[in-house]
C-alpha atoms as a PDB file:
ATOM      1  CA  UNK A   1      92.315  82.610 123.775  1.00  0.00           C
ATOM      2  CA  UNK A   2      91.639  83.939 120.391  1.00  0.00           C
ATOM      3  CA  UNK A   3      94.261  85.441 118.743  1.00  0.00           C
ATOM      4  CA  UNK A   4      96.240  85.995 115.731  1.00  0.00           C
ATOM      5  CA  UNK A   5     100.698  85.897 115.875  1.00  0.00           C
ATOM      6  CA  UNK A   6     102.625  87.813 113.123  1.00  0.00           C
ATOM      7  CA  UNK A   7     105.906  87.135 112.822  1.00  0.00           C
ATOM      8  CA  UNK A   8     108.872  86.750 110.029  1.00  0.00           C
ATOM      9  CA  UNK A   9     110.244  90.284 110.076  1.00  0.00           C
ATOM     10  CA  UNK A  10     113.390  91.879 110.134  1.00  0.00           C
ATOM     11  CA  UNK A  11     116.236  93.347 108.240  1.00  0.00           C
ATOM     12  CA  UNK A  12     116.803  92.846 104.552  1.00  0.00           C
ATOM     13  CA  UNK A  13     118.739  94.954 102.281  1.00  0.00           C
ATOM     14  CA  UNK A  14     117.051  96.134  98.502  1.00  0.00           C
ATOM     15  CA  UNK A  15     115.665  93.511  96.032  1.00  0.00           C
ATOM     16  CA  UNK A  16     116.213  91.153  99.102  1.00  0.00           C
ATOM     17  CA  UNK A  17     113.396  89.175 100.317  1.00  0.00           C
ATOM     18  CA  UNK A  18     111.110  88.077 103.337  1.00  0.00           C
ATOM     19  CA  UNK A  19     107.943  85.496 103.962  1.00  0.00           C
ATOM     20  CA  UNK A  20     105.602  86.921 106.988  1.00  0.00           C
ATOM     21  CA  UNK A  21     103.333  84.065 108.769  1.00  0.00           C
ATOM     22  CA  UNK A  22     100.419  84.730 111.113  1.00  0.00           C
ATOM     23  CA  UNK A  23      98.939  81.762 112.869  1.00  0.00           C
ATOM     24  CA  UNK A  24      95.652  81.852 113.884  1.00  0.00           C
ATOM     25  CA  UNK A  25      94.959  80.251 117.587  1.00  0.00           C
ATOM     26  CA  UNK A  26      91.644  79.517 119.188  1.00  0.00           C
ATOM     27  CA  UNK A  27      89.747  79.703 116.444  1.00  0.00           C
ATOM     28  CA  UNK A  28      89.753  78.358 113.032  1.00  0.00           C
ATOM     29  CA  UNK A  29      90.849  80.917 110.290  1.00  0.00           C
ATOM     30  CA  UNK A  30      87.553  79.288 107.571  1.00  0.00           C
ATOM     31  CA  UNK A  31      85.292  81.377 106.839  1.00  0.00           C
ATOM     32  CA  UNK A  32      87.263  84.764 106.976  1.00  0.00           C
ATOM     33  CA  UNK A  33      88.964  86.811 104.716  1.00  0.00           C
ATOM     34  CA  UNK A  34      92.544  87.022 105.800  1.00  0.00           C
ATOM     35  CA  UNK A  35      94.367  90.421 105.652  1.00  0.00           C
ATOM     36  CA  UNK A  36      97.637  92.060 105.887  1.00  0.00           C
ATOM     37  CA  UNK A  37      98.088  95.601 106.428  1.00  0.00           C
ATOM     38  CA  UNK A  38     101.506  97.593 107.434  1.00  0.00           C
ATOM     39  CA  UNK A  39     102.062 101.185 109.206  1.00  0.00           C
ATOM     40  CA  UNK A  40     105.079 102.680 108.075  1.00  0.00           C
ATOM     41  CA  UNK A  41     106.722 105.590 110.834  1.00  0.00           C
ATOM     42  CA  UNK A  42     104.665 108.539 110.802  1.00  0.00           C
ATOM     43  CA  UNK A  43     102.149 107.257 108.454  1.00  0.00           C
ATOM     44  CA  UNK A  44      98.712 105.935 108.293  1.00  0.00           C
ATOM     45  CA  UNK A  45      97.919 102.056 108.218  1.00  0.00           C
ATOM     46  CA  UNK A  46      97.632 101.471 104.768  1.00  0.00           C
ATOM     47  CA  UNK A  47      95.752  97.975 102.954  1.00  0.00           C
ATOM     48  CA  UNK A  48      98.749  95.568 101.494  1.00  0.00           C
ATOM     49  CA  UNK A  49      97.068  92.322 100.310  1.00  0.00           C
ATOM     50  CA  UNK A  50      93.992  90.012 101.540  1.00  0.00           C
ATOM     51  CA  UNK A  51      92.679  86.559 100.525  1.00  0.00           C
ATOM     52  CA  UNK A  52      89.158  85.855 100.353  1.00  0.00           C
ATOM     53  CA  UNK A  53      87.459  82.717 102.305  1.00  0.00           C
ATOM     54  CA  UNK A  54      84.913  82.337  99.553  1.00  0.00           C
ATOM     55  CA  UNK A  55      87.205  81.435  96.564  1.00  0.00           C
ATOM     56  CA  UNK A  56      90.714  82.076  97.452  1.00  0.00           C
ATOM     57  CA  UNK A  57      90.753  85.123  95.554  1.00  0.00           C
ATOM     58  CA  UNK A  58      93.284  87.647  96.220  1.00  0.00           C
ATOM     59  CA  UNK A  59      93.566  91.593  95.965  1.00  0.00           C
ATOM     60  CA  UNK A  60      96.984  93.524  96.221  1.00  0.00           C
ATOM     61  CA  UNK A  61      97.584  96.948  96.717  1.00  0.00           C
ATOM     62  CA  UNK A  62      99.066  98.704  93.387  1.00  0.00           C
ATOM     63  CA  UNK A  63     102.647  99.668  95.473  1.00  0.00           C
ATOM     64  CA  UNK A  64     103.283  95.440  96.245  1.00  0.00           C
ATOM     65  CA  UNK A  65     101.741  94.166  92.742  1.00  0.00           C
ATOM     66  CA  UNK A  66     103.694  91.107  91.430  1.00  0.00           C
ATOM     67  CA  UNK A  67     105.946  91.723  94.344  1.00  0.00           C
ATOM     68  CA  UNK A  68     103.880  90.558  97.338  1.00  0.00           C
ATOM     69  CA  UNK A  69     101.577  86.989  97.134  1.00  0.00           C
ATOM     70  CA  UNK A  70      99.415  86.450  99.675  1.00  0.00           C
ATOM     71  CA  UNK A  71      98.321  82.797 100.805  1.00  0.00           C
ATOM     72  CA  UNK A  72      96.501  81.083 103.266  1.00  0.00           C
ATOM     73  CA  UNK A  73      96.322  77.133 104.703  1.00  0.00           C
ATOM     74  CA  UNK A  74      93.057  76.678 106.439  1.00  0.00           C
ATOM     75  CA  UNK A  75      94.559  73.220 107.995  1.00  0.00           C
ATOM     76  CA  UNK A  76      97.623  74.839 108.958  1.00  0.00           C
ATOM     77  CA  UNK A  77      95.042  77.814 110.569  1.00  0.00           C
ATOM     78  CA  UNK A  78      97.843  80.197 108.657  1.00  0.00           C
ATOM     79  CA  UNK A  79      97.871  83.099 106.779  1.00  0.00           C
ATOM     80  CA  UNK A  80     101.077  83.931 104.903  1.00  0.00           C
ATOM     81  CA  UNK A  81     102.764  86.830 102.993  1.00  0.00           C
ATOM     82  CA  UNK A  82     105.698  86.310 100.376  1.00  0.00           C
ATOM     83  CA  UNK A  83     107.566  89.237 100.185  1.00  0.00           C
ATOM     84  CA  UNK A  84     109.925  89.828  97.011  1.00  0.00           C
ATOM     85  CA  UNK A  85     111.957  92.597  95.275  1.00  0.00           C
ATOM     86  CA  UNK A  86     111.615  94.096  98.774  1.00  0.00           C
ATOM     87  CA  UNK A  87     112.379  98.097  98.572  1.00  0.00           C
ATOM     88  CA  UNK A  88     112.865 101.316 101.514  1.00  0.00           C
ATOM     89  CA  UNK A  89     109.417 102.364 100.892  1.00  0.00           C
ATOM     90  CA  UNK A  90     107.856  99.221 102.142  1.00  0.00           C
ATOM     91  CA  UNK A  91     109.476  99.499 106.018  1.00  0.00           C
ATOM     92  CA  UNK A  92     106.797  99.047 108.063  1.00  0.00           C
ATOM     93  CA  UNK A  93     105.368  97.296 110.658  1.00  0.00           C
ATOM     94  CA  UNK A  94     102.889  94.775 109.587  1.00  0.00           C
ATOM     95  CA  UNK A  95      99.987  93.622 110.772  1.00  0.00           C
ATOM     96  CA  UNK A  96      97.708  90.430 109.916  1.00  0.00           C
ATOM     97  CA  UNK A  97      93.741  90.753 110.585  1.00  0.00           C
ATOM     98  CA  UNK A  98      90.793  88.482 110.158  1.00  0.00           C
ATOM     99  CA  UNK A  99      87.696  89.675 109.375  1.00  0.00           C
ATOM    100  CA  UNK A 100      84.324  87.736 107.390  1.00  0.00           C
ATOM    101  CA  UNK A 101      84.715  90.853 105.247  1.00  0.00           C
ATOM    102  CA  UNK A 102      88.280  92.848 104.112  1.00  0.00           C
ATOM    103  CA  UNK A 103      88.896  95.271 102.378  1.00  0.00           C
ATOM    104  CA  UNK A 104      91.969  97.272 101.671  1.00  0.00           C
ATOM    105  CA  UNK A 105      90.081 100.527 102.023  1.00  0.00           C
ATOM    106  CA  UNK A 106      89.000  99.997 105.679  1.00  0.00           C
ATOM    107  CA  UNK A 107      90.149  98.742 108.986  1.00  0.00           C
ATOM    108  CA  UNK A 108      88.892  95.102 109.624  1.00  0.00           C
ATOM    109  CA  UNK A 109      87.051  94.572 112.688  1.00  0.00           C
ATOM    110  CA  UNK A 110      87.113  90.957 113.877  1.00  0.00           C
ATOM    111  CA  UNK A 111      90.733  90.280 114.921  1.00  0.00           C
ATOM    112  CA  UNK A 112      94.130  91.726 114.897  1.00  0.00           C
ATOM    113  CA  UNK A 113      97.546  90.288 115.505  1.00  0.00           C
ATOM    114  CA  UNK A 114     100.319  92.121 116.946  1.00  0.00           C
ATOM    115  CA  UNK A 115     102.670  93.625 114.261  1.00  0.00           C
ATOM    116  CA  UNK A 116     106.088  92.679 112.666  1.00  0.00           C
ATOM    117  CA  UNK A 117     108.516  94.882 111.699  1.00  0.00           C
ATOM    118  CA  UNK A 118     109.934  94.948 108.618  1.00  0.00           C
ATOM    119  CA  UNK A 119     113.151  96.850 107.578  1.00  0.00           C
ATOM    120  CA  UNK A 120     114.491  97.462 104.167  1.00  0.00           C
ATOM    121  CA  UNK A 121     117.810  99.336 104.506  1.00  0.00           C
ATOM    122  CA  UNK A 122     121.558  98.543 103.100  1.00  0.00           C
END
């Protein structure tokens, strides 16, 4: 089965901080751009980092710059998101997608994993 796992959330006060991991299964993860994008309650899915396949390149959203690094390990079939300097604002649920194409303006099509929710709260 193809499919994509999120997981690595949970609670973590201010300034604290959290690493996210999606694995990829049933497919290999080369060749796609790698994405992760978070919901937060009552709010629209919003673009928080992806990873190009071509070069490795990255692109962050302006709210997680030089907080949030995005990597990827094509052996490991893995996509991973280093959280730091974590704040309230960025409670969310977060999702990891695959797509040959990402953007942080649009919803990928390819693949979707299930979310992981993250809470920043003292």
């Amino acid at each position: 089965e193809v499919q994509l796992q999120a997981y690595g959330g949970g609670l973590v006060q201010p300034g604290g901080s959290l690493r996210l991991t999606c694995q990829a299964s049933g497919f290999s993860l080369d060749g796609f751009d790698l994405g992760w994008f978070r919901q937060a309650p009552g709010k629209k899915r919003e673009g928080v980092s992806y990873i190009k396949s071509s070069d490795g390149s990255t692109v962050s959203a302006d709210s997680v710059k030089g907080r949030f690094t995005i990597s990827r390990d094509n052996i490991k079939n893995t996509v991973y998101l280093q959280m730091n300097n974590l704040k309230p604002e960025d409670t969310a649920t977060y999702y990891c997608a695959a797509d040959p194409r990402i953007t942080l303006s649009s919803e990928p099509d390819y693949l979707w994993g299930k979310g992981t929710l993250v809470t920043v709260s003292s």
